[in-house]
Protein backbone atom coordinates (compact mmCIF):
# COMPACT_ATOMS: atom_id res chain seq x y z
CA UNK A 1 6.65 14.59 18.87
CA UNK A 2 9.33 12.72 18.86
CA UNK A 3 10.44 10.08 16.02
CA UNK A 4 13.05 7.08 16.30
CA UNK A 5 14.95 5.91 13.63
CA UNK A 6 13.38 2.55 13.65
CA UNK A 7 9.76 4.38 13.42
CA UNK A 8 11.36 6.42 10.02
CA UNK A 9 12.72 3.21 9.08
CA UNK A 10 9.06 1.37 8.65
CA UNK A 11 7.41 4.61 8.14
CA UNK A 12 9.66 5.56 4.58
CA UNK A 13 8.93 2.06 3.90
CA UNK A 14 12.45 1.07 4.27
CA UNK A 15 13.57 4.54 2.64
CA UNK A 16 11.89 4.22 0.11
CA UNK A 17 9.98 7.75 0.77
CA UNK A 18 13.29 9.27 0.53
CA UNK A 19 13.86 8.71 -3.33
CA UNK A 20 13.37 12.11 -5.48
CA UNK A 21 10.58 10.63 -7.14
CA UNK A 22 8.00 8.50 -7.51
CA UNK A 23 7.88 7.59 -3.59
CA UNK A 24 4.97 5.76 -3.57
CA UNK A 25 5.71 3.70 -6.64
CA UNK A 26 8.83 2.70 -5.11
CA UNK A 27 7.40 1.80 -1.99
CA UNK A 28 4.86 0.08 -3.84
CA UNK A 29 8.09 -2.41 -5.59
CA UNK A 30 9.77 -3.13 -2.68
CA UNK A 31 6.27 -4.23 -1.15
CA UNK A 32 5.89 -6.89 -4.25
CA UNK A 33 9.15 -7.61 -4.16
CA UNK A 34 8.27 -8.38 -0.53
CA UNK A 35 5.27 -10.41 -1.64
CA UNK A 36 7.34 -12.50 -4.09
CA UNK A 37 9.05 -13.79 -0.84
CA UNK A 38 7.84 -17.80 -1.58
CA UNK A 39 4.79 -18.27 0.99
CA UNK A 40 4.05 -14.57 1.96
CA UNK A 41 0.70 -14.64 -0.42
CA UNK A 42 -0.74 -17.23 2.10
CA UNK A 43 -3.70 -15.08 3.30
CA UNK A 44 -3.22 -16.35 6.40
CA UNK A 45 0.39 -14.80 6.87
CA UNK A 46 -0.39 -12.08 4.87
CA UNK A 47 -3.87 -10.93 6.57
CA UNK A 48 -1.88 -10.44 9.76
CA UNK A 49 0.73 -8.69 8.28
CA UNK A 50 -1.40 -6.24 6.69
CA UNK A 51 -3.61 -5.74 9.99
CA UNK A 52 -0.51 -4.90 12.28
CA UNK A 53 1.41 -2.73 9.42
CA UNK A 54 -1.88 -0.47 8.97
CA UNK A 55 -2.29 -0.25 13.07
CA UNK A 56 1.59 0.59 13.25
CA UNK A 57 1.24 2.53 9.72
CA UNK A 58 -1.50 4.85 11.88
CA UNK A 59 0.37 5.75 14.67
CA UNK A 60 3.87 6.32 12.99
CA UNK A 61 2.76 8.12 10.03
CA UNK A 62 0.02 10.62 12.64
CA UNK A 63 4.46 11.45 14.02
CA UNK A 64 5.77 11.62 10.59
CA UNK A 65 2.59 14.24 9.88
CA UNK A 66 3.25 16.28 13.28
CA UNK A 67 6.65 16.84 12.10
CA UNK A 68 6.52 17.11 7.73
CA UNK A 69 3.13 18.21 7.79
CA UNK A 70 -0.40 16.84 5.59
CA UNK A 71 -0.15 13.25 4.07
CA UNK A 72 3.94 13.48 4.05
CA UNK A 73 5.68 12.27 0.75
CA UNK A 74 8.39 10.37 3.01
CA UNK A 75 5.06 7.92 4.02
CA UNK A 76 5.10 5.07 2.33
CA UNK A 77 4.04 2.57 4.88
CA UNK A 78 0.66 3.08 3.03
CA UNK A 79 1.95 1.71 -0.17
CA UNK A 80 3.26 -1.17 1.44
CA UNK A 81 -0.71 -2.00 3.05
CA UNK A 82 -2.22 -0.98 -0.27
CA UNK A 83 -0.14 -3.07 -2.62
CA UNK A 84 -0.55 -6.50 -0.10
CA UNK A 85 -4.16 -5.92 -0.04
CA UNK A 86 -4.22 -5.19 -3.96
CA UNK A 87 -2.90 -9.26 -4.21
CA UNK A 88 -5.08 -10.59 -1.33
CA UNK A 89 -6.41 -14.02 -2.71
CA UNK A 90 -5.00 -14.05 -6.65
CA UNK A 91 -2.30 -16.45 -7.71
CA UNK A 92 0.72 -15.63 -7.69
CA UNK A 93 1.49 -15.21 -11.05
CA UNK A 94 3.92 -12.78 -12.96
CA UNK A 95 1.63 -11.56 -15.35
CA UNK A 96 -1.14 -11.14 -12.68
CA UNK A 97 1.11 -9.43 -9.86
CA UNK A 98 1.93 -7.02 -12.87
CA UNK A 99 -1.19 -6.08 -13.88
CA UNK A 100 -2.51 -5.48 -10.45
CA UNK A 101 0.52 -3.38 -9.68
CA UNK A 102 -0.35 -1.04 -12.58
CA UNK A 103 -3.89 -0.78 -11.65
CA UNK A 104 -2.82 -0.35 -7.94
CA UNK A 105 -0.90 2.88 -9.24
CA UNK A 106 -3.33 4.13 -10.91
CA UNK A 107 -5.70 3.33 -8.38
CA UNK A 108 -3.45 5.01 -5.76
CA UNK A 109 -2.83 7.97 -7.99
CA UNK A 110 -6.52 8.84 -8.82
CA UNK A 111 -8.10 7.95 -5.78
CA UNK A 112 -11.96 7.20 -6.82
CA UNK A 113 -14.64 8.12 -4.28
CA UNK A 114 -14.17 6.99 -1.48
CA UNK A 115 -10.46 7.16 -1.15
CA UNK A 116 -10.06 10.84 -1.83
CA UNK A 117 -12.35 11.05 0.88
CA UNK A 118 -10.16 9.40 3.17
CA UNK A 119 -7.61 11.96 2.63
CA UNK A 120 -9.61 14.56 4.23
CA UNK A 121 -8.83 12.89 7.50
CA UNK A 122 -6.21 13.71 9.83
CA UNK A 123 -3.37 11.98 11.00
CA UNK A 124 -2.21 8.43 9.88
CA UNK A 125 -5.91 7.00 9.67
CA UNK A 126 -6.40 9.60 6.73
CA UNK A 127 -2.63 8.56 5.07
CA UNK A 128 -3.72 4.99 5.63
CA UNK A 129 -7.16 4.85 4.53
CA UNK A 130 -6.73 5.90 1.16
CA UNK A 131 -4.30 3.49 0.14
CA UNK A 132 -6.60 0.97 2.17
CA UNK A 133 -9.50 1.96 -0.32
CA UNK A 134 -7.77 2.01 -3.61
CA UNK A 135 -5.68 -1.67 -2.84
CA UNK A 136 -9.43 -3.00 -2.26
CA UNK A 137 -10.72 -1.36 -5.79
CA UNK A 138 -7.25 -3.17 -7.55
CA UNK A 139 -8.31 -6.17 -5.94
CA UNK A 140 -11.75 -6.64 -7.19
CA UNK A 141 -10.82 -5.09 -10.58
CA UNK A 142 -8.46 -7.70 -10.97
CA UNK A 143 -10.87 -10.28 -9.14
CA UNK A 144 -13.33 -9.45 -12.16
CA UNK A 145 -10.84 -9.69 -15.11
CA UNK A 146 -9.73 -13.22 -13.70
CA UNK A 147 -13.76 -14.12 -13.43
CA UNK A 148 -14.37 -13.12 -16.75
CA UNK A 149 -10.99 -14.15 -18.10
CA UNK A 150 -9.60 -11.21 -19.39
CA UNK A 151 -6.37 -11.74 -18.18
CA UNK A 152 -4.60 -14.91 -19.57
CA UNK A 153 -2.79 -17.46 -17.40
């Protein structure tokens, strides 16, 4: 199966999956540091965005996998879906984008039940899922802290 440059582009989120280390965490900055853009937290732009990264995120990452084999390192699309979901609907605050990036990480490193289920799946869904799963836990952790006001801003 072949893959263009454009598709390894998006798929190495940007190159990002190319770094020696810490891939996904890397991926997972330049996706806040795409958030930070002024406007891109408007659910509305950023629901859509999300949607049509994960569908593309599927497809190119089931080539990446034909060719690098399971879950490939170079994927970071994932990251990028999984750290814009993480922010869905908080303010856009520095100390709040921080804390949900760390517990994004850690979510994304863990992977609690479900996500590690996810992984078991072939092809992009099961690279995509995942991240899906653990950006929805960092959301509603953070969600909670704000609710009970454990985080202050």
């Amino acid at each position: 199966m072949k893959v263009s440059r454009d598709e390894i582009a998006l798929a190495t989120g940007f190159y990002t999956g190319y770094i020696p280390i810490a891939q996904g965490t890397f991926g997972s900055l330049l996706a806040t540091f795409i958030y930070c853009i002024p406007g891109f937290e408007n659910p509305w732009i950023m629901s859509p965005i999300i949607l049509i990264t994960f569908i593309y995120g599927v497809r190119v990452c089931t080539k990446m996998e034909s060719l690098l084999g399971k879950d490939p390192s170079e994927c970071t699309i994932d990251e990028f879906v999984g750290t814009w979901i993480s922010y869905l609907f908080l303010p856009k605050i520095p100390i709040i984008i921080i804390i949900t990036f760390f517990i994004w990480r850690i979510l994304d490193i863990l992977k609690p039940l479900p996500a590690n289920l996810m992984e078991n799946i072939s092809g992009g869904w099961g690279i995509m899922l995942d991240d899906v799963v653990s950006g929805f836990y960092a959301a509603f952790i953070v969600h909670l802290m704000l609710y009970f006001n454990l985080i202050p801003y």
